[in-house]
N, C-alpha and C. Protein backbone atom coordinates (compact mmCIF):
# COMPACT_ATOMS: atom_id res chain seq x y z
N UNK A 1 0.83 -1.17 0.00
CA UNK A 1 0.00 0.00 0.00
C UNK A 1 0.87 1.23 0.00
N UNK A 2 0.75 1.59 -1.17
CA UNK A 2 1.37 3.49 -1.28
C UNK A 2 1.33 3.89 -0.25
N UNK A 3 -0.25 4.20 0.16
CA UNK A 3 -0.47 5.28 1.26
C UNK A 3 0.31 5.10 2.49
N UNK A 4 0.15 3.94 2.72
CA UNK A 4 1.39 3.56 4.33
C UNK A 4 2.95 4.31 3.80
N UNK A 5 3.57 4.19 3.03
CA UNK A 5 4.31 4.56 2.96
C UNK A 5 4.67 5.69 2.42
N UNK A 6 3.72 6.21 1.66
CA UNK A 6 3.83 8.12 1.89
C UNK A 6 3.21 8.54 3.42
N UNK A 7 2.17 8.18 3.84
CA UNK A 7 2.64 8.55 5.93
C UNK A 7 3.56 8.30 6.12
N UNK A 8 4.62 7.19 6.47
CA UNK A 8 5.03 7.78 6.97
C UNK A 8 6.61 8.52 6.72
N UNK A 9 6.62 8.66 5.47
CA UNK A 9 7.96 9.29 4.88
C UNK A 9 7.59 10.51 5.25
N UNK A 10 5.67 11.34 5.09
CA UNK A 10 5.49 12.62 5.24
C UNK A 10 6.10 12.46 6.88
N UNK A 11 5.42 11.69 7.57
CA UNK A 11 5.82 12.03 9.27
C UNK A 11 7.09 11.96 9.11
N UNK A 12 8.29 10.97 8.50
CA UNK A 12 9.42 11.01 8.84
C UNK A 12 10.20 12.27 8.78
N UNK A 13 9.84 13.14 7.57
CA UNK A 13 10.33 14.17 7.26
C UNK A 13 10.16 15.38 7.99
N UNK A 14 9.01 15.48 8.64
CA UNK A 14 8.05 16.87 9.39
C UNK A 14 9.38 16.76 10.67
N UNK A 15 8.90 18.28 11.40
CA UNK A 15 9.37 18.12 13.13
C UNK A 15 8.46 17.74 13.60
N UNK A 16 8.82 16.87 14.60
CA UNK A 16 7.83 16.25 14.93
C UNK A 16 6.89 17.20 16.74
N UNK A 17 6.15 17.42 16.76
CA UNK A 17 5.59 17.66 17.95
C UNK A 17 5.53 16.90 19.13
N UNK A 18 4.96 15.74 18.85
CA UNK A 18 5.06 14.83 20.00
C UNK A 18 5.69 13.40 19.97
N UNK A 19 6.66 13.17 20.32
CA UNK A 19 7.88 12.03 19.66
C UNK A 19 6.79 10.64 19.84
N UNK A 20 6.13 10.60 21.14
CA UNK A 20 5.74 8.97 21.37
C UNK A 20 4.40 9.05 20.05
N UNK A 21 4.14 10.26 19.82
CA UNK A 21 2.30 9.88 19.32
C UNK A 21 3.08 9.57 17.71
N UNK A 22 4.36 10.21 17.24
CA UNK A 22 4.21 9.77 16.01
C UNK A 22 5.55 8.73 15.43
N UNK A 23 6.25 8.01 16.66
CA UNK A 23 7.19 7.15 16.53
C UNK A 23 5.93 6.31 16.70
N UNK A 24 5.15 5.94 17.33
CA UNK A 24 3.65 4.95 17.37
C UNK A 24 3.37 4.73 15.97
N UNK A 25 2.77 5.82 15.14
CA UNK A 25 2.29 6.46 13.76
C UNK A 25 3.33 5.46 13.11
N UNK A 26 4.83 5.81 13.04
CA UNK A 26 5.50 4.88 12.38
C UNK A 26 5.92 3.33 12.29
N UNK A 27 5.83 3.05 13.81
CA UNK A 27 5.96 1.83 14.20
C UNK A 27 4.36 1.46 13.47
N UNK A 28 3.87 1.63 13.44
CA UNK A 28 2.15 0.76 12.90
C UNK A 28 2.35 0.83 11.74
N UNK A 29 2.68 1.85 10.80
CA UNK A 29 2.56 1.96 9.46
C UNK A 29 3.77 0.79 8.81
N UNK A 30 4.60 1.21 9.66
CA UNK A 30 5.86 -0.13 8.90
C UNK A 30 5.56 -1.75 9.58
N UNK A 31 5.03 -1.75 10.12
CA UNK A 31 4.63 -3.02 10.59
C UNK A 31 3.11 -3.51 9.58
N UNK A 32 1.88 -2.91 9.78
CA UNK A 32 1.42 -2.99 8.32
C UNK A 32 2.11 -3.04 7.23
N UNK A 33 2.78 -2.17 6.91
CA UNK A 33 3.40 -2.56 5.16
C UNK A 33 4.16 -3.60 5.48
N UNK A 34 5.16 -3.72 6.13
CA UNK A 34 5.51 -5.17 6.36
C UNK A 34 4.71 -6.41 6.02
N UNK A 35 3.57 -6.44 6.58
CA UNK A 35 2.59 -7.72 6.80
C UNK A 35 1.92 -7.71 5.68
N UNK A 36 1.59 -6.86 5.28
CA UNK A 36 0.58 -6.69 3.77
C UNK A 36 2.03 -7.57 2.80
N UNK A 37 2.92 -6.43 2.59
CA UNK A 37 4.18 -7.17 1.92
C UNK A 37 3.94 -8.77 2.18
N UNK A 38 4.61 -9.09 3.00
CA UNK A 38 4.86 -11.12 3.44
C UNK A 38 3.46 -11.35 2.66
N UNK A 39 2.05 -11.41 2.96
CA UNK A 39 0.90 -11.86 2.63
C UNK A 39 0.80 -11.73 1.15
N UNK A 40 1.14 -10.80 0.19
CA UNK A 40 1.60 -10.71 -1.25
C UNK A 40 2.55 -11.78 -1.37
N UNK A 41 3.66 -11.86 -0.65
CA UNK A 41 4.50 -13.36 -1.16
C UNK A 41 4.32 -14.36 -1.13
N UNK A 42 2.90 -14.43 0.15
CA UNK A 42 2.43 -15.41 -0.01
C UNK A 42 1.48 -15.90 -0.91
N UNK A 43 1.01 -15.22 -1.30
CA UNK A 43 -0.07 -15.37 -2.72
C UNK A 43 0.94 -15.17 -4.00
N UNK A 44 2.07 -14.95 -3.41
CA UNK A 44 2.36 -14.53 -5.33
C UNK A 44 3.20 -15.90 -5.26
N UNK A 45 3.91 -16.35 -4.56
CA UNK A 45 4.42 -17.81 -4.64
C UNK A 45 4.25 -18.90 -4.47
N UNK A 46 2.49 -18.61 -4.17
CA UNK A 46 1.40 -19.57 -4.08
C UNK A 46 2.24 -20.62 -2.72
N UNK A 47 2.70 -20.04 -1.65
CA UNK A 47 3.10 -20.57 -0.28
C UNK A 47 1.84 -21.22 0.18
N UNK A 48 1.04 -20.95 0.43
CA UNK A 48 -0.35 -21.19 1.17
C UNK A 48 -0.63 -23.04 0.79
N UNK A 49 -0.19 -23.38 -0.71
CA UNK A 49 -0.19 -24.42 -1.00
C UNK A 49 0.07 -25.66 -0.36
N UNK A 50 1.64 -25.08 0.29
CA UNK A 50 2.39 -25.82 0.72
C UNK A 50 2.35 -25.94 2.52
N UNK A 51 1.84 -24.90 3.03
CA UNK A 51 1.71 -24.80 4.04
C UNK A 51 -0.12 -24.88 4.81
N UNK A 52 -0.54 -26.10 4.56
CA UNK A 52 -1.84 -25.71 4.54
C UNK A 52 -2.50 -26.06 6.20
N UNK A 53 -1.42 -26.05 7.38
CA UNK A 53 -1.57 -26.30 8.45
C UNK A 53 -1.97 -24.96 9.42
N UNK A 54 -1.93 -23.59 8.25
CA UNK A 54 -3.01 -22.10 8.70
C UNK A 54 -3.98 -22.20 7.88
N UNK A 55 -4.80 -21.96 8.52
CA UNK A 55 -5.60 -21.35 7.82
C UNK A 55 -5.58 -19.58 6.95
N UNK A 56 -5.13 -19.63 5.64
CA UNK A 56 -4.39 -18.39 5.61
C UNK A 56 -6.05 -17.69 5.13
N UNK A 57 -6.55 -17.82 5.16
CA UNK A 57 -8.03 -16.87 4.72
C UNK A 57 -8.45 -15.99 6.20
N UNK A 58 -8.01 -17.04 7.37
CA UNK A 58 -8.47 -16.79 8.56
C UNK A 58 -7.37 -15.46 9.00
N UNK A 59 -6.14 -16.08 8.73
CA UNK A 59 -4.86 -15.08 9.05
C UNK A 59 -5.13 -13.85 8.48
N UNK A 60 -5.06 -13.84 7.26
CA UNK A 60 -5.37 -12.37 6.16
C UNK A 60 -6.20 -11.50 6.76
N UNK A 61 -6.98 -12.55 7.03
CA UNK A 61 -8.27 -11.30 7.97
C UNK A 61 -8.18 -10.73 8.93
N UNK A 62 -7.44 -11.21 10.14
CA UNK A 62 -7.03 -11.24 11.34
C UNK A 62 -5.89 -10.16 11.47
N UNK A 63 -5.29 -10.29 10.38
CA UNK A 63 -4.19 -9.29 10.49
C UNK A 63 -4.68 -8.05 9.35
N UNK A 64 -5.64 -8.04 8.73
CA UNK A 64 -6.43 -6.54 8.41
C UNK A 64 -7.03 -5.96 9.42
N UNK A 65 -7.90 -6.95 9.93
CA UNK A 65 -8.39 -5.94 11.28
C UNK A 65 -8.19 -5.68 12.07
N UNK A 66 -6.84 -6.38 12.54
CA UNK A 66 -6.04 -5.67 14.08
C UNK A 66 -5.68 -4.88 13.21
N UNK A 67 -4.39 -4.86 11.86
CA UNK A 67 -3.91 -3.72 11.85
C UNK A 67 -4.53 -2.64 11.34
N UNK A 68 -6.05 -2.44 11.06
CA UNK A 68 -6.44 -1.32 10.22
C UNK A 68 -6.98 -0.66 11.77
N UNK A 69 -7.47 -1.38 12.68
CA UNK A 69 -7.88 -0.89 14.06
C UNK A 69 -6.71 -0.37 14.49
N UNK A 70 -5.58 -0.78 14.41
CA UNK A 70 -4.04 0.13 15.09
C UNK A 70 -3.82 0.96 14.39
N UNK A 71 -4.01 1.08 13.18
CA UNK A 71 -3.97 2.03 11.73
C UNK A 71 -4.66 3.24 12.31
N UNK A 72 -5.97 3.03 12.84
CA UNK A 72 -7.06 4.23 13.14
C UNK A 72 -6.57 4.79 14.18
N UNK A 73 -6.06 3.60 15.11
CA UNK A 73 -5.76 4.75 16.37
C UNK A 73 -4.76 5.69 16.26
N UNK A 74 -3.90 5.07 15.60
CA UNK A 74 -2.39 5.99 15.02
C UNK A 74 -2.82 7.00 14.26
N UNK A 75 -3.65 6.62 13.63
CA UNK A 75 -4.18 8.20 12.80
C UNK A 75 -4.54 8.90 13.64
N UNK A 76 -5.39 8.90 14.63
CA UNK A 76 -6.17 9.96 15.55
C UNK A 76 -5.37 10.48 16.04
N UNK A 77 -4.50 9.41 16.80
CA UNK A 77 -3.51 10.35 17.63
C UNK A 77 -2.32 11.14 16.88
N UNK A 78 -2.28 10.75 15.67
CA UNK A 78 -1.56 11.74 15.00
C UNK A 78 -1.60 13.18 14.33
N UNK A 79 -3.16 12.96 14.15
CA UNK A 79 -4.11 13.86 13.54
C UNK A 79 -4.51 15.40 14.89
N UNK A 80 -4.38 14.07 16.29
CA UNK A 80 -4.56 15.39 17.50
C UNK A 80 -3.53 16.31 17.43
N UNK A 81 -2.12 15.43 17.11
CA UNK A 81 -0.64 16.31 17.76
C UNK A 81 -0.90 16.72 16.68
N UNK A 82 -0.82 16.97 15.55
CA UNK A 82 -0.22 17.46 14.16
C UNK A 82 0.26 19.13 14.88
N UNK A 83 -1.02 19.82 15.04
CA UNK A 83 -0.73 21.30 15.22
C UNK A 83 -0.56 22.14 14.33
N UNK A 84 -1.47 21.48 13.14
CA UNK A 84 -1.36 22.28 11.91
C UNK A 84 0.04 22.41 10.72
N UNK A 85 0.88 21.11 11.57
CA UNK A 85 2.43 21.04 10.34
C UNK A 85 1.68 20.35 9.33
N UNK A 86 2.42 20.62 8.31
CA UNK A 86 1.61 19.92 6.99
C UNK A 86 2.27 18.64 6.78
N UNK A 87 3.47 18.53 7.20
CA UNK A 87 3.78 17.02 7.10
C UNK A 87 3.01 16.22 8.06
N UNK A 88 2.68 16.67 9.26
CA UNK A 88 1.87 15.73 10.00
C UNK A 88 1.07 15.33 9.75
N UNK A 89 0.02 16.61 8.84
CA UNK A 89 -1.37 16.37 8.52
C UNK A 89 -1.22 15.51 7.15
N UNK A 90 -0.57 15.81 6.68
CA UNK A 90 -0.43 15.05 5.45
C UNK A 90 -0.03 12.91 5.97
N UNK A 91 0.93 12.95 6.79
CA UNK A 91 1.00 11.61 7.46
C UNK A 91 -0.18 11.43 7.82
N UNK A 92 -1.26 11.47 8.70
CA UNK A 92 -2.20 11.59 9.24
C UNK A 92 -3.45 11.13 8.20
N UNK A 93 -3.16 12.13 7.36
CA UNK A 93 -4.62 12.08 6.23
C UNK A 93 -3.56 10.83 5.46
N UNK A 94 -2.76 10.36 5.44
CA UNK A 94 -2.99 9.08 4.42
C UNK A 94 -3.16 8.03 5.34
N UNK A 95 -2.53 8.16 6.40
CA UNK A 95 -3.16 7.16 7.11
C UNK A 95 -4.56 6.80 7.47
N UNK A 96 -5.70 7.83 7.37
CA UNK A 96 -7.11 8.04 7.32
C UNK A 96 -6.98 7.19 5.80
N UNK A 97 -6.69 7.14 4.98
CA UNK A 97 -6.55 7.03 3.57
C UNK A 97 -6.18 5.27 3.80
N UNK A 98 -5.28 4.82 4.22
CA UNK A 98 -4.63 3.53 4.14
C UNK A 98 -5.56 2.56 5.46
N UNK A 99 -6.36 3.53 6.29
CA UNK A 99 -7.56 2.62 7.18
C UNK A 99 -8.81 2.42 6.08
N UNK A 100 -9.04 3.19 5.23
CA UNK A 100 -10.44 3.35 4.29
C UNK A 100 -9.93 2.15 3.85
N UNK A 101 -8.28 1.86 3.20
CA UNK A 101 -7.92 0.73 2.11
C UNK A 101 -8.39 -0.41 3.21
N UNK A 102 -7.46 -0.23 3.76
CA UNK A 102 -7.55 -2.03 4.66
C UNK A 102 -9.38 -2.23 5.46
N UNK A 103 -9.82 -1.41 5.29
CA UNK A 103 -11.28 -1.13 5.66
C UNK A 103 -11.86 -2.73 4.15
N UNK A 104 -11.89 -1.86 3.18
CA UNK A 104 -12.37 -2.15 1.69
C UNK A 104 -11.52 -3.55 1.94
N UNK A 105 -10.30 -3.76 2.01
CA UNK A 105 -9.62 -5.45 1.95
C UNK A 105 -10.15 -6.39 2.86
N UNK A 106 -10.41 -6.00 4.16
CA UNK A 106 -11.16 -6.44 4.93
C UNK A 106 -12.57 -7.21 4.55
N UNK A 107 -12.90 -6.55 4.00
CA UNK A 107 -14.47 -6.34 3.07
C UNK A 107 -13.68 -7.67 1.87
N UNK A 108 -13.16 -7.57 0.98
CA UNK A 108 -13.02 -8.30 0.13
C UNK A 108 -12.35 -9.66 0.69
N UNK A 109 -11.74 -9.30 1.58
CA UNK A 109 -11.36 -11.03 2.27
C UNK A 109 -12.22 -11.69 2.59
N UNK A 110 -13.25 -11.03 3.31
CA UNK A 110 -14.20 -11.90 3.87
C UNK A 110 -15.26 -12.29 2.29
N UNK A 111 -15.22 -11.29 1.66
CA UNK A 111 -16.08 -12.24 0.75
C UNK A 111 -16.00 -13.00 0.03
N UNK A 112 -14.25 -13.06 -0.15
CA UNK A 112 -14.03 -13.77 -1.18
C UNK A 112 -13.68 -15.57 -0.24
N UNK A 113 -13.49 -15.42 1.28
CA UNK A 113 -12.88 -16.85 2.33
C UNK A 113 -14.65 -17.04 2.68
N UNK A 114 -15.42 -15.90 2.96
CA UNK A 114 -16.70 -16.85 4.02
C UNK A 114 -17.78 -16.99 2.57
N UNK A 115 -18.02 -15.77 1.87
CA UNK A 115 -19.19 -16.28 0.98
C UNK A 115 -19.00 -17.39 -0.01
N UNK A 116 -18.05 -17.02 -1.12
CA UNK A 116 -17.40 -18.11 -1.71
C UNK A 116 -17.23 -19.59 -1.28
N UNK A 117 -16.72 -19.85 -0.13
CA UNK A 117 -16.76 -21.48 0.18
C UNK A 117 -18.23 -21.53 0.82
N UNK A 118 -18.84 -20.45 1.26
CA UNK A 118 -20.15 -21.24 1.79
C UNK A 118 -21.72 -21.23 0.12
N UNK A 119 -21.07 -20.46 -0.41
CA UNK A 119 -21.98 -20.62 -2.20
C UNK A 119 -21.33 -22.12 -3.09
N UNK A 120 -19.63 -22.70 -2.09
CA UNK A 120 -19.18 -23.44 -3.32
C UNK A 120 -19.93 -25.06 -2.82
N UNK A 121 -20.43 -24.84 -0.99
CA UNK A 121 -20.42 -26.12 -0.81
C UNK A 121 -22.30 -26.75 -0.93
């Protein structure tokens, strides 16, 4: 996801106002793109195949909605400190931006792991 990573290059770059609210902001955003990343390798090297002792439909999901719920909080609290810097607000509003995404993936995981196998059986 772009947006994770224009937050937080905008936060990296800004002064920052409040060190814990937006080293948080970064720690979440690189830990999401992290996890989104691995979960692409896992579909793109068709891993899931081989490893079929997760349930990876269950995982995918599990780790959209903790991290889009840590996503939101990091936005808020980033969005409080900003103080009107534009790099903050700008970190901030994509992170509002990259919770809408994992919002919508969320949404498409589940329809494609719960409706799909319960229409296939």
């Amino acid at each position: 996801q772009v947006s994770l990573l224009v937050g937080f290059i905008s936060v990296n770059n800004s002064s920052w106002t409040d060190y814990n609210a937006y080293s948080y902001f970064q720690i979440v955003t690189m830990c999401d793109l992290v996890m989104i990343l691995f979960f692409y390798i896992i579909h793109i090297f068709r891993i899931y195949r081989r490893l079929t002792c997760v349930s990876w439909p269950l995982a995918e999901f599990l780790h959209y909605l903790i991290g889009t719920i840590l996503l939101l909080i990091a936005s808020i609290v980033a969005a409080s400190k900003s103080y009107n810097l534009t790099g903050l607000v700008a970190g901030a509003t994509f992170g509002f931006l990259a919770t809408i995404l994992c919002v919508l993936s969320i949404w498409s995981s589940y329809k494609v792991s719960c409706i799909t196998q319960s229409a296939s059986k």
